[in-house]
PDB file of N, CA and C in Angstrom:
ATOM      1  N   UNK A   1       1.548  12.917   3.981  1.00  0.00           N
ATOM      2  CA  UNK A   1       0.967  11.657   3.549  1.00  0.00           C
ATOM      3  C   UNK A   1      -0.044  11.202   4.600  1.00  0.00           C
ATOM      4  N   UNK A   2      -0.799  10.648   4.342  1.00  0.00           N
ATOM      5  CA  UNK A   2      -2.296  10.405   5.422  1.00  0.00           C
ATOM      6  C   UNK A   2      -1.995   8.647   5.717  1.00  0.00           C
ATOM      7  N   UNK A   3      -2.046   8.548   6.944  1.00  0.00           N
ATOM      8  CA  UNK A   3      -2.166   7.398   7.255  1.00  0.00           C
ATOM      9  C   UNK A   3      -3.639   6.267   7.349  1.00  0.00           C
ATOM     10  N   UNK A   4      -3.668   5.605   6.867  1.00  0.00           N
ATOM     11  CA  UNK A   4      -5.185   4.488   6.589  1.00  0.00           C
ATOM     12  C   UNK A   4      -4.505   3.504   7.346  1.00  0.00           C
ATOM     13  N   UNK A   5      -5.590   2.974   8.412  1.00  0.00           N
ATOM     14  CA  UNK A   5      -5.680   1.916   8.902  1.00  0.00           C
ATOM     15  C   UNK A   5      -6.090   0.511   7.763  1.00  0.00           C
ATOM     16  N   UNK A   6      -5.858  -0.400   8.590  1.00  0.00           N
ATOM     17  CA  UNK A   6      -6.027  -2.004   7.932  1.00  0.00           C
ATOM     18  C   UNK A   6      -7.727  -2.419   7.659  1.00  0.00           C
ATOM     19  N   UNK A   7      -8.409  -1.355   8.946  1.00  0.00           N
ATOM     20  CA  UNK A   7     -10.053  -1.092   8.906  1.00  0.00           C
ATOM     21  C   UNK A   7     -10.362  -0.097   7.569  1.00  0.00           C
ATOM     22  N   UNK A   8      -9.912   1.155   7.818  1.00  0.00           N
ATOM     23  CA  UNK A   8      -9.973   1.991   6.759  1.00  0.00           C
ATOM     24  C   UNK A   8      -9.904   1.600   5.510  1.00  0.00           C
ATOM     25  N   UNK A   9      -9.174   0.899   5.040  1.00  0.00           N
ATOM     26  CA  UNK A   9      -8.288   0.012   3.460  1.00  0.00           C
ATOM     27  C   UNK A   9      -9.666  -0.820   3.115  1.00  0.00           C
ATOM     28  N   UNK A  10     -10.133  -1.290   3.776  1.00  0.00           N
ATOM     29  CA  UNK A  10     -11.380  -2.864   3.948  1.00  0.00           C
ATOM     30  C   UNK A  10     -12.066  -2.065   3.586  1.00  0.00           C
ATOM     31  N   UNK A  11     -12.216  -1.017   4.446  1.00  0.00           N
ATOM     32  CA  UNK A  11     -13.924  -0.329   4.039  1.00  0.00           C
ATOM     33  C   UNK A  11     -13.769   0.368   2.540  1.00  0.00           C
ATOM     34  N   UNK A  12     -12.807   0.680   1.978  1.00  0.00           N
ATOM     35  CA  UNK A  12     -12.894   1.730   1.300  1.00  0.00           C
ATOM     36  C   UNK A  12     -12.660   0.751  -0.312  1.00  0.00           C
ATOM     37  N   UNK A  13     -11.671  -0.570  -0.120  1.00  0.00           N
ATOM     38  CA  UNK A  13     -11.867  -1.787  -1.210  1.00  0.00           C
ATOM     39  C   UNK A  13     -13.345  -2.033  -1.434  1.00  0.00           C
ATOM     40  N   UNK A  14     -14.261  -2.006  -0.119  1.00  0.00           N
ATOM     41  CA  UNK A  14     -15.293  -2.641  -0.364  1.00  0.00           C
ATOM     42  C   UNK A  14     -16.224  -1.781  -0.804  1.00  0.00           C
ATOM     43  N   UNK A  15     -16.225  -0.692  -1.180  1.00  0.00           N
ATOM     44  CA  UNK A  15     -16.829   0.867  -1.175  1.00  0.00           C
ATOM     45  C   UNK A  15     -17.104   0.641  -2.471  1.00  0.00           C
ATOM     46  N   UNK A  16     -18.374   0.087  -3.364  1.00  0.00           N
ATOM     47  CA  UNK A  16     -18.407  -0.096  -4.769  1.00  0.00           C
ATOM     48  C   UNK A  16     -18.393   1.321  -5.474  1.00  0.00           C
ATOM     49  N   UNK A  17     -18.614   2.377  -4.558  1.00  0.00           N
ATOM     50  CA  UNK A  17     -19.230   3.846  -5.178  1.00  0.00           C
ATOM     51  C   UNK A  17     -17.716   4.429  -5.323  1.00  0.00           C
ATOM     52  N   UNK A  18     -16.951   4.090  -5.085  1.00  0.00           N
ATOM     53  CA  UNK A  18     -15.758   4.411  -4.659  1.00  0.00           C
ATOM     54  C   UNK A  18     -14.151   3.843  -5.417  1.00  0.00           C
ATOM     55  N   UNK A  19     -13.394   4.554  -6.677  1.00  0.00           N
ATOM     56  CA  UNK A  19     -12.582   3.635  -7.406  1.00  0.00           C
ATOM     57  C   UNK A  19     -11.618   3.036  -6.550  1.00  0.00           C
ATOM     58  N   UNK A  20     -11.167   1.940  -6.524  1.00  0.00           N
ATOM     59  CA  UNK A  20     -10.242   1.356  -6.102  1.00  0.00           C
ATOM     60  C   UNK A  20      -8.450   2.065  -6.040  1.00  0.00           C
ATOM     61  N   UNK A  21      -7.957   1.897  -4.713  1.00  0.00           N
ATOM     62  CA  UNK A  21      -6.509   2.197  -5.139  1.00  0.00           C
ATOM     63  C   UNK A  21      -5.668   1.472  -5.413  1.00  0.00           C
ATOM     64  N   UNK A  22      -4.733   1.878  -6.186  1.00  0.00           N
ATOM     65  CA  UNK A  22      -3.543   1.232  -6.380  1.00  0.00           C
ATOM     66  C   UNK A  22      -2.542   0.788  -5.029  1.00  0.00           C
ATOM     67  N   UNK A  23      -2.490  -0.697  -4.864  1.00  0.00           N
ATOM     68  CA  UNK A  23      -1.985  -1.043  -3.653  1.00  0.00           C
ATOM     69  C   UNK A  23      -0.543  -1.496  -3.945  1.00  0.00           C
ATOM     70  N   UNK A  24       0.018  -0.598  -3.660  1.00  0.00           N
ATOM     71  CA  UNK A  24       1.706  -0.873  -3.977  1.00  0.00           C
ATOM     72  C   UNK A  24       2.051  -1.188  -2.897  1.00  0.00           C
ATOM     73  N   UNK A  25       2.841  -2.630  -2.956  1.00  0.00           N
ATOM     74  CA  UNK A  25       3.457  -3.270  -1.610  1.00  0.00           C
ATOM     75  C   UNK A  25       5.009  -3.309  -2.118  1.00  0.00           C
ATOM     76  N   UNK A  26       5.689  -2.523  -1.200  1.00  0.00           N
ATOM     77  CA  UNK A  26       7.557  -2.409  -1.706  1.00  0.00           C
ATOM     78  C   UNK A  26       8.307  -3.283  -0.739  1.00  0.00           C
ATOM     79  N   UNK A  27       7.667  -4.201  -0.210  1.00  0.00           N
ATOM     80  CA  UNK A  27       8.420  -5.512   0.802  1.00  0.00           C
ATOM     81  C   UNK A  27       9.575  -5.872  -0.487  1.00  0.00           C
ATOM     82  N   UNK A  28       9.932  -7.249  -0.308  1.00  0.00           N
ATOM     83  CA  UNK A  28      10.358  -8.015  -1.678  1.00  0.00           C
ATOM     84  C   UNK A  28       9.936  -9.345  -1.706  1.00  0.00           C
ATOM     85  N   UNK A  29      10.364  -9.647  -3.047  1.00  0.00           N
ATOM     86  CA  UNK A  29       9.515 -10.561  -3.159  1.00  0.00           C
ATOM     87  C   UNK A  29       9.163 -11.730  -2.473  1.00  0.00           C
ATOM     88  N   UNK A  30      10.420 -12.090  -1.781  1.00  0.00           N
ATOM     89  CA  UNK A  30       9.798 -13.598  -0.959  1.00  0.00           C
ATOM     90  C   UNK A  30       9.135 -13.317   0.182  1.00  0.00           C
ATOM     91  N   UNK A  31       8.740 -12.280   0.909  1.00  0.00           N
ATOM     92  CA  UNK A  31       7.694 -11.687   1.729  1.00  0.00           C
ATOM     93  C   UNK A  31       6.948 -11.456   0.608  1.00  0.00           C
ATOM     94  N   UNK A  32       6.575 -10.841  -0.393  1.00  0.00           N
ATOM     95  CA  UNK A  32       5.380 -11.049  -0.867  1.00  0.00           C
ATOM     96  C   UNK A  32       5.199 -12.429  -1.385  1.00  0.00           C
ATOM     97  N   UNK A  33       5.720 -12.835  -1.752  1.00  0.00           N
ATOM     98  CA  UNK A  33       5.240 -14.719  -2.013  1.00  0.00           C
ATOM     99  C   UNK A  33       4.806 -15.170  -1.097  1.00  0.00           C
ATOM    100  N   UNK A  34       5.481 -14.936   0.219  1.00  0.00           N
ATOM    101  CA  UNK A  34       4.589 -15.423   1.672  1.00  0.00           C
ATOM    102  C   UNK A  34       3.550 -14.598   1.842  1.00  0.00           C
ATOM    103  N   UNK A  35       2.967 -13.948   1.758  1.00  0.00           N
ATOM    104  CA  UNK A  35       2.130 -13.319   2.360  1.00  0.00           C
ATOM    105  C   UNK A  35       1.378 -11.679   1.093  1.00  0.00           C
ATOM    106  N   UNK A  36       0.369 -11.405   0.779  1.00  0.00           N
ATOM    107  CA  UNK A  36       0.062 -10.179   0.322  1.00  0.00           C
ATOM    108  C   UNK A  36      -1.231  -9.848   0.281  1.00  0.00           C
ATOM    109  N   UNK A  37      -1.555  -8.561   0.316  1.00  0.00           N
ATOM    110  CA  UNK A  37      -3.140  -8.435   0.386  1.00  0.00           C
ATOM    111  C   UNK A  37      -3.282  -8.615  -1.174  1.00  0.00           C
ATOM    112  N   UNK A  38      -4.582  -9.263  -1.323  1.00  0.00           N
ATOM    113  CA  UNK A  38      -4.977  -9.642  -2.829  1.00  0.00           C
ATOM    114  C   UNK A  38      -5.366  -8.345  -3.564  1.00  0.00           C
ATOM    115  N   UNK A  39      -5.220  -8.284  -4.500  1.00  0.00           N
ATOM    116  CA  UNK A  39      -4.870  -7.075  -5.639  1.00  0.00           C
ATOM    117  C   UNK A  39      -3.544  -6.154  -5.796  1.00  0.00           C
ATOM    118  N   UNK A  40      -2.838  -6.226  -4.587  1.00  0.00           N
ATOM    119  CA  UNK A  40      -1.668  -5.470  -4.718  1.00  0.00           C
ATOM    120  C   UNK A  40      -0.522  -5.433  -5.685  1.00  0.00           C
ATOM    121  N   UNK A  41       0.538  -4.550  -5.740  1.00  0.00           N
ATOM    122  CA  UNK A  41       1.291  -5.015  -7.046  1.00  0.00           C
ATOM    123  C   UNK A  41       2.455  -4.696  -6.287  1.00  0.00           C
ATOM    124  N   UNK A  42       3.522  -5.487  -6.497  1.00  0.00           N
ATOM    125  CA  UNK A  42       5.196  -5.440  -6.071  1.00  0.00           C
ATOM    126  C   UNK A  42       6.224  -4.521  -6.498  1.00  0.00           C
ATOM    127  N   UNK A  43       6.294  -3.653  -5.960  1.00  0.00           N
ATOM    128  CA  UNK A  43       7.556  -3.122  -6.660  1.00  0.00           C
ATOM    129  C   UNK A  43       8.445  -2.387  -5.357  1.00  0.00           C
ATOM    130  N   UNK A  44       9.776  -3.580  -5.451  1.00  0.00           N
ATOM    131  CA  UNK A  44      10.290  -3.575  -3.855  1.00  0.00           C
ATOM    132  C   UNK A  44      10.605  -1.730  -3.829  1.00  0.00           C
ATOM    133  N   UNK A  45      10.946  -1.403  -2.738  1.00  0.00           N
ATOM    134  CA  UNK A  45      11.351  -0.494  -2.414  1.00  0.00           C
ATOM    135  C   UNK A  45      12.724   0.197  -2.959  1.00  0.00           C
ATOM    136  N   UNK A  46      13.614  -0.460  -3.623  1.00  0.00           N
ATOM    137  CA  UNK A  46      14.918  -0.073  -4.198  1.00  0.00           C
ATOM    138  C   UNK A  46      14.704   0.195  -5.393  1.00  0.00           C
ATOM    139  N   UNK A  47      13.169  -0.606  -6.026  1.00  0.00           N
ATOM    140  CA  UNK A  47      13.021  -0.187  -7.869  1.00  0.00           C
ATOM    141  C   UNK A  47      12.375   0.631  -7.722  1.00  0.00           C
ATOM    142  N   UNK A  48      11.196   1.770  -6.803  1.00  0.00           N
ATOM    143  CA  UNK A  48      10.520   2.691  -6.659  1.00  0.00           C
ATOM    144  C   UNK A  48      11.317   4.149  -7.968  1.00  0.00           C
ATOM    145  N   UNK A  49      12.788   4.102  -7.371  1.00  0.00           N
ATOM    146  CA  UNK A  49      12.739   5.116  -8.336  1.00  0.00           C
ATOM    147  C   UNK A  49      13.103   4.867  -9.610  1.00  0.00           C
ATOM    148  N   UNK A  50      13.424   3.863 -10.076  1.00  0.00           N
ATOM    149  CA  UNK A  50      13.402   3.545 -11.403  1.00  0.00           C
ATOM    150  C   UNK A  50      12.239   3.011 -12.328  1.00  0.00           C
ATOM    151  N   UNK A  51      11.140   2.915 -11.688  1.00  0.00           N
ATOM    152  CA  UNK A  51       9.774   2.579 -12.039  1.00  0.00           C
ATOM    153  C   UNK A  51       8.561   3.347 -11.430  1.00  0.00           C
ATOM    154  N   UNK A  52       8.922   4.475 -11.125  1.00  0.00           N
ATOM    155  CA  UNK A  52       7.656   5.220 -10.502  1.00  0.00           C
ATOM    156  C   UNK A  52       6.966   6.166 -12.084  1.00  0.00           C
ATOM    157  N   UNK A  53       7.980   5.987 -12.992  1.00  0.00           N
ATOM    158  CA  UNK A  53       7.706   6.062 -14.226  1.00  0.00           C
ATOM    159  C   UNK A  53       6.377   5.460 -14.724  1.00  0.00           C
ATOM    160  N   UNK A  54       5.991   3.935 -14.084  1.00  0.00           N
ATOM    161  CA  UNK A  54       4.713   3.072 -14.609  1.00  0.00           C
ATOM    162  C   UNK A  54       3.646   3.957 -13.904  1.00  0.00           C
ATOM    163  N   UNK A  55       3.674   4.168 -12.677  1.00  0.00           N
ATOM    164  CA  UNK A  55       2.689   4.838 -11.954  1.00  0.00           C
ATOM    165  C   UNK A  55       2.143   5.771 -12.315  1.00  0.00           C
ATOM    166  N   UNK A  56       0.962   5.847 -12.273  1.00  0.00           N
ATOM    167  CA  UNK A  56       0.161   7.117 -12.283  1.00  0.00           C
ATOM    168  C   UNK A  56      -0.241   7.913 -11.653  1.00  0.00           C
ATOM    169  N   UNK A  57       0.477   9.245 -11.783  1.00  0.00           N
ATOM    170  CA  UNK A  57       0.624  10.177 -10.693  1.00  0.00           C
ATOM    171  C   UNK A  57      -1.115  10.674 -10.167  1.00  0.00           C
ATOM    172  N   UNK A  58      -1.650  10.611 -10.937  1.00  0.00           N
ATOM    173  CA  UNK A  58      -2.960  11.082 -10.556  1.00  0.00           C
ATOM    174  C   UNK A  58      -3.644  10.164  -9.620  1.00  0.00           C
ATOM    175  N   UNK A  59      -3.426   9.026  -9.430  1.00  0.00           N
ATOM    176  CA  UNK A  59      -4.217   7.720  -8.659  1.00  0.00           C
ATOM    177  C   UNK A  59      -3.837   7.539  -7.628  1.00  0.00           C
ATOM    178  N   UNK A  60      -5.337   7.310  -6.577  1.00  0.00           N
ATOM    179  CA  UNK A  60      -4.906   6.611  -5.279  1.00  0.00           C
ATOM    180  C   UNK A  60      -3.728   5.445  -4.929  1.00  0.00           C
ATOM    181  N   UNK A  61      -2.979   5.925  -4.438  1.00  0.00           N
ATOM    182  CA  UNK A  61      -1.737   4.826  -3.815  1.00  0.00           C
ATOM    183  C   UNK A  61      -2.090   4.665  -2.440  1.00  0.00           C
ATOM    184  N   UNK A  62      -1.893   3.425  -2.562  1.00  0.00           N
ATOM    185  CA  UNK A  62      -1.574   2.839  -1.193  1.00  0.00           C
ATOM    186  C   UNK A  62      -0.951   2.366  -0.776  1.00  0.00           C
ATOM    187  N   UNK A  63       0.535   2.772   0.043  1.00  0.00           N
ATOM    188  CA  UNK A  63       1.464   2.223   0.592  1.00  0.00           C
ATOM    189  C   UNK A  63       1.650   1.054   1.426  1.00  0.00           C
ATOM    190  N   UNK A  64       2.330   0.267   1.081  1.00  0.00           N
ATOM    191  CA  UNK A  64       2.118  -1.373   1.863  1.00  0.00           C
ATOM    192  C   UNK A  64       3.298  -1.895   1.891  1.00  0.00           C
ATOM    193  N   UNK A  65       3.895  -2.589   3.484  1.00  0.00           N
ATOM    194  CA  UNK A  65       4.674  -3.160   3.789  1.00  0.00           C
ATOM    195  C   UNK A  65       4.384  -4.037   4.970  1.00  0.00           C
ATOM    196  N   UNK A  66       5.529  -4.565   5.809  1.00  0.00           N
ATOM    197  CA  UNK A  66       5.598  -5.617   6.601  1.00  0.00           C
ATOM    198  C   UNK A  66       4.311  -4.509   8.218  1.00  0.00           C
ATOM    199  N   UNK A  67       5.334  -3.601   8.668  1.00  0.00           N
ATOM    200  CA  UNK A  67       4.769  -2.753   9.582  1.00  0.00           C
ATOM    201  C   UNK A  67       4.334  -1.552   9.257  1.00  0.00           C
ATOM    202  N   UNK A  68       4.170  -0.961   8.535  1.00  0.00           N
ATOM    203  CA  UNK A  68       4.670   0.395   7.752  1.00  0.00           C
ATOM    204  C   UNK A  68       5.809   1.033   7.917  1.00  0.00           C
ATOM    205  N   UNK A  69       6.823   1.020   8.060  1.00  0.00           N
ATOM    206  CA  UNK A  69       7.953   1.677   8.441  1.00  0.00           C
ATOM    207  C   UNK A  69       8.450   2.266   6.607  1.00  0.00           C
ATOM    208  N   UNK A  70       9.060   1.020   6.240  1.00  0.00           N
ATOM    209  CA  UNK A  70       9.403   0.899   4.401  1.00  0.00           C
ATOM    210  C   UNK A  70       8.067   1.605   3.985  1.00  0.00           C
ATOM    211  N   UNK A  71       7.084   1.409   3.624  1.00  0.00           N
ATOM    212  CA  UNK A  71       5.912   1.894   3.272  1.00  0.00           C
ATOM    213  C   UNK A  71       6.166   3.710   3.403  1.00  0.00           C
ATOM    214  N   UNK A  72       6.050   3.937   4.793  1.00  0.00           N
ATOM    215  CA  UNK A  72       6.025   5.473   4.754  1.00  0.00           C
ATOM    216  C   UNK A  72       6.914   5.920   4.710  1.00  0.00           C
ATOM    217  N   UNK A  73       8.358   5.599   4.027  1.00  0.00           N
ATOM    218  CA  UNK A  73       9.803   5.872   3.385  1.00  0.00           C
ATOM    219  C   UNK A  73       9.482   6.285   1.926  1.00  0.00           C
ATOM    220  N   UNK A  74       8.958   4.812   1.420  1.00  0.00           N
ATOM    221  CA  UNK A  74       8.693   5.128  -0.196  1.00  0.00           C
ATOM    222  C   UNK A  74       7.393   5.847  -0.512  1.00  0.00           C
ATOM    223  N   UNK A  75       6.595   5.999   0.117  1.00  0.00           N
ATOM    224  CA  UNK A  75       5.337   6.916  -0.057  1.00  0.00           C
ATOM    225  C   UNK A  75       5.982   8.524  -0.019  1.00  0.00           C
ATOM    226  N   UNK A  76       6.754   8.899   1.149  1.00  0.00           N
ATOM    227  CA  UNK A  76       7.323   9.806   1.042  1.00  0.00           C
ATOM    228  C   UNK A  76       8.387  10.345   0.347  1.00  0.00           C
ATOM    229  N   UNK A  77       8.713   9.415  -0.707  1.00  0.00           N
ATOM    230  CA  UNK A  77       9.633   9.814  -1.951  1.00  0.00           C
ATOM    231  C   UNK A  77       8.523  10.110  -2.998  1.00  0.00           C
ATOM    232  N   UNK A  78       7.634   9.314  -2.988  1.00  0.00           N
ATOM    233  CA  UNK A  78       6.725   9.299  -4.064  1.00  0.00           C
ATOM    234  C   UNK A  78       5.849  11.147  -4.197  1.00  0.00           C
ATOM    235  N   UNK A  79       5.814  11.485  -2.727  1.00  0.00           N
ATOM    236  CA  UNK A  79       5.215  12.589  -2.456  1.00  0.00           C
ATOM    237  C   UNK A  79       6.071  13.611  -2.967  1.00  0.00           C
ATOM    238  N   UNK A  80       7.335  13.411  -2.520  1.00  0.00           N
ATOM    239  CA  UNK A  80       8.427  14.661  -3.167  1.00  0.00           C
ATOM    240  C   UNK A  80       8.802  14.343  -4.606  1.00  0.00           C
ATOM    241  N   UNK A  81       7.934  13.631  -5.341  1.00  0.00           N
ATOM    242  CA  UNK A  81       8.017  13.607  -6.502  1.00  0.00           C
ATOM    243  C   UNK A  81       6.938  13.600  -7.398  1.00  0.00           C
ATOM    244  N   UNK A  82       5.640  14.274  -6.580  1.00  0.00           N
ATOM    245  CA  UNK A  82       4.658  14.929  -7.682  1.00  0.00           C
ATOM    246  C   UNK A  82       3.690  14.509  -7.236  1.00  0.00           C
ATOM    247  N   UNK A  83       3.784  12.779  -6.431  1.00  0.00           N
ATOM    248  CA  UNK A  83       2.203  11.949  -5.826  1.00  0.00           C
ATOM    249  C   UNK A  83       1.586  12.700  -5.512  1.00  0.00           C
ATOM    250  N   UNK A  84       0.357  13.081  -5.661  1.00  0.00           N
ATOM    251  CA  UNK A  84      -0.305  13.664  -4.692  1.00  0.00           C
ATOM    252  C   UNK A  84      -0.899  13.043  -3.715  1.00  0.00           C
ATOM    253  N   UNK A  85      -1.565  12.071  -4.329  1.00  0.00           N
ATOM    254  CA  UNK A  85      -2.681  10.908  -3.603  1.00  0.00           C
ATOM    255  C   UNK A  85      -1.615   9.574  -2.549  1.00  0.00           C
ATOM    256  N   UNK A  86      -1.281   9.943  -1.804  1.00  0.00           N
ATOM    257  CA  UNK A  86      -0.467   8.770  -1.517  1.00  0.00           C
ATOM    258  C   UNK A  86      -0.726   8.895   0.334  1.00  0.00           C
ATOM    259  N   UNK A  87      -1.077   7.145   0.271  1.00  0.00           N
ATOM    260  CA  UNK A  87      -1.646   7.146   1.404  1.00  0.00           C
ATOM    261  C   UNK A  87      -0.446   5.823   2.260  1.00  0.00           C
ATOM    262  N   UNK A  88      -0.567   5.596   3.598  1.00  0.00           N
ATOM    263  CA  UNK A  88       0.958   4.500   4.249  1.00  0.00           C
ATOM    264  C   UNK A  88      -0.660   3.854   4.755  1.00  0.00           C
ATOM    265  N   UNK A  89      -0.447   2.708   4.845  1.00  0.00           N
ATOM    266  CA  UNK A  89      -1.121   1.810   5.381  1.00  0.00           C
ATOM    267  C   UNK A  89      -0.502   1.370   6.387  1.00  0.00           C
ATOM    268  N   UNK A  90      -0.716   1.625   7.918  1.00  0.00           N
ATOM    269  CA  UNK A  90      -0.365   2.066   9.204  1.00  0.00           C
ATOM    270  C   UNK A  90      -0.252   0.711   9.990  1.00  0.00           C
ATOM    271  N   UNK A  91       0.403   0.446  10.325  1.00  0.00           N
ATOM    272  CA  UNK A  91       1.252  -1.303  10.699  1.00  0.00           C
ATOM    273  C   UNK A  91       1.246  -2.375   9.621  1.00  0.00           C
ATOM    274  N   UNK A  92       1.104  -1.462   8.230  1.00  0.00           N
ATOM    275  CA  UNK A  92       1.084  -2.706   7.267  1.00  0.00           C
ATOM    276  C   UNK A  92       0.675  -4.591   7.139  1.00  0.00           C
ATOM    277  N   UNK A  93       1.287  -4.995   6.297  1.00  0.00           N
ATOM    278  CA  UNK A  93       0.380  -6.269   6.403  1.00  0.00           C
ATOM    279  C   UNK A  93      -0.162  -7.231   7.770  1.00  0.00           C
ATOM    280  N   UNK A  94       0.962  -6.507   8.779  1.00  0.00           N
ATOM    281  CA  UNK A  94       0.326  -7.663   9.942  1.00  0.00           C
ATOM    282  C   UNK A  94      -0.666  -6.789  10.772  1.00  0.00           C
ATOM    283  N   UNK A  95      -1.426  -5.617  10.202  1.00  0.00           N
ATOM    284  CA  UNK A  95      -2.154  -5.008  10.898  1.00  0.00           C
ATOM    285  C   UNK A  95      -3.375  -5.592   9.937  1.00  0.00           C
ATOM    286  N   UNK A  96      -3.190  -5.626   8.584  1.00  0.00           N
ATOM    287  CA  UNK A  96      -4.011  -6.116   7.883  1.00  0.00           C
ATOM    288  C   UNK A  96      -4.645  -7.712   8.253  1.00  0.00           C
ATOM    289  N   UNK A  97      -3.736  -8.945   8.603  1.00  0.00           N
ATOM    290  CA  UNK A  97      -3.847  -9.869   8.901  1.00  0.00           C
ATOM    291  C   UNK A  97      -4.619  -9.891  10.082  1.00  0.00           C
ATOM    292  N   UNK A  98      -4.119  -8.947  10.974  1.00  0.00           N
ATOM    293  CA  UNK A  98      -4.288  -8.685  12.552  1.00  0.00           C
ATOM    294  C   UNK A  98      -6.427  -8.047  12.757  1.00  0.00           C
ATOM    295  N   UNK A  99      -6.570  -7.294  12.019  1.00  0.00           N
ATOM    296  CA  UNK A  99      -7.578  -6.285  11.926  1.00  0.00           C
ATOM    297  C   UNK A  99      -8.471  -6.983  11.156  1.00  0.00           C
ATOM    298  N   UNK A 100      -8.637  -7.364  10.164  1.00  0.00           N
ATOM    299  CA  UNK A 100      -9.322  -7.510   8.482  1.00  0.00           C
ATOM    300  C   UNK A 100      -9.463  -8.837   8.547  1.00  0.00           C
ATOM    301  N   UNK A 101      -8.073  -9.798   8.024  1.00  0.00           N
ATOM    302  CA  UNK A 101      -8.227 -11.469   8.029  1.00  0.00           C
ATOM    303  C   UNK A 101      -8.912 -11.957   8.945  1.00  0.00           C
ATOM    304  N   UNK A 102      -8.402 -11.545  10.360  1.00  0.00           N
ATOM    305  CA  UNK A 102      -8.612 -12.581  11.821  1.00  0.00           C
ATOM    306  C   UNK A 102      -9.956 -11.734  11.872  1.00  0.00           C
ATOM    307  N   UNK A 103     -10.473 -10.807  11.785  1.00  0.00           N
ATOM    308  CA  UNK A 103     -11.819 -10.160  12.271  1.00  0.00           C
ATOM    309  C   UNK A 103     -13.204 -10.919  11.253  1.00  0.00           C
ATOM    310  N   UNK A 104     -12.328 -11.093   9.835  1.00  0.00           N
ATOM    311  CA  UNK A 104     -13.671 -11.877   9.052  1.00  0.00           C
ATOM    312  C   UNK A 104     -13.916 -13.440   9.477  1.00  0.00           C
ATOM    313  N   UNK A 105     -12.738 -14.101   9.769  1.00  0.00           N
ATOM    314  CA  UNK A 105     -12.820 -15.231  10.053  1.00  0.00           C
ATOM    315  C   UNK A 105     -13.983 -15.576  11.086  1.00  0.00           C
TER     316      UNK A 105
END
């Protein structure tokens, strides 16, 4: 699984030539109610295998959590189960906050 920085993710959302990935954040939900990168979609880490069914195996994923730790757990189930495209977003949201938010401000 390839690791993307919080820089990497920015550049590549903002990349119009470029389709967008699917940003799966497997925190739960009241961390995502506090906090999520905009476009992402929820599906905590315990429903991964009962809903990896919705996913589309062919599409960029992007793994998203608090640090990445959870993130590159469920990315790596996703991989031993056909993902090809599956990427961990590498200190997760507070690298995002840390890198991306505080750098545009």
């Amino acid at each position: 699984m390839v690791q993307i920085t919080a820089v990497e993710l920015n550049e590549w959302l903002n990349d119009e030539g470029r389709p967008a990935p699917l940003l799966l954040d497997v925190r739960e939900p009241d961390e995502f109610a506090a906090y999520r990168i905009e476009g992402s979609t929820l599906v905590p880490m315990r429903a991964i295998p009962a809903r990896m069914h919705e996913l589309d195996r062919a599409a960029h994923v992007v793994m998203i959590c608090r640090s990445g730790a959870r993130s590159h757990h469920a990315g790596q189930f996703l991989r031993q189960n056909g993902f090809e495209r599956v990427y961990n977003l590498a200190g997760g949201v507070i690298a995002w906050s840390r890198d991306v938010e505080r750098a545009a401000a």
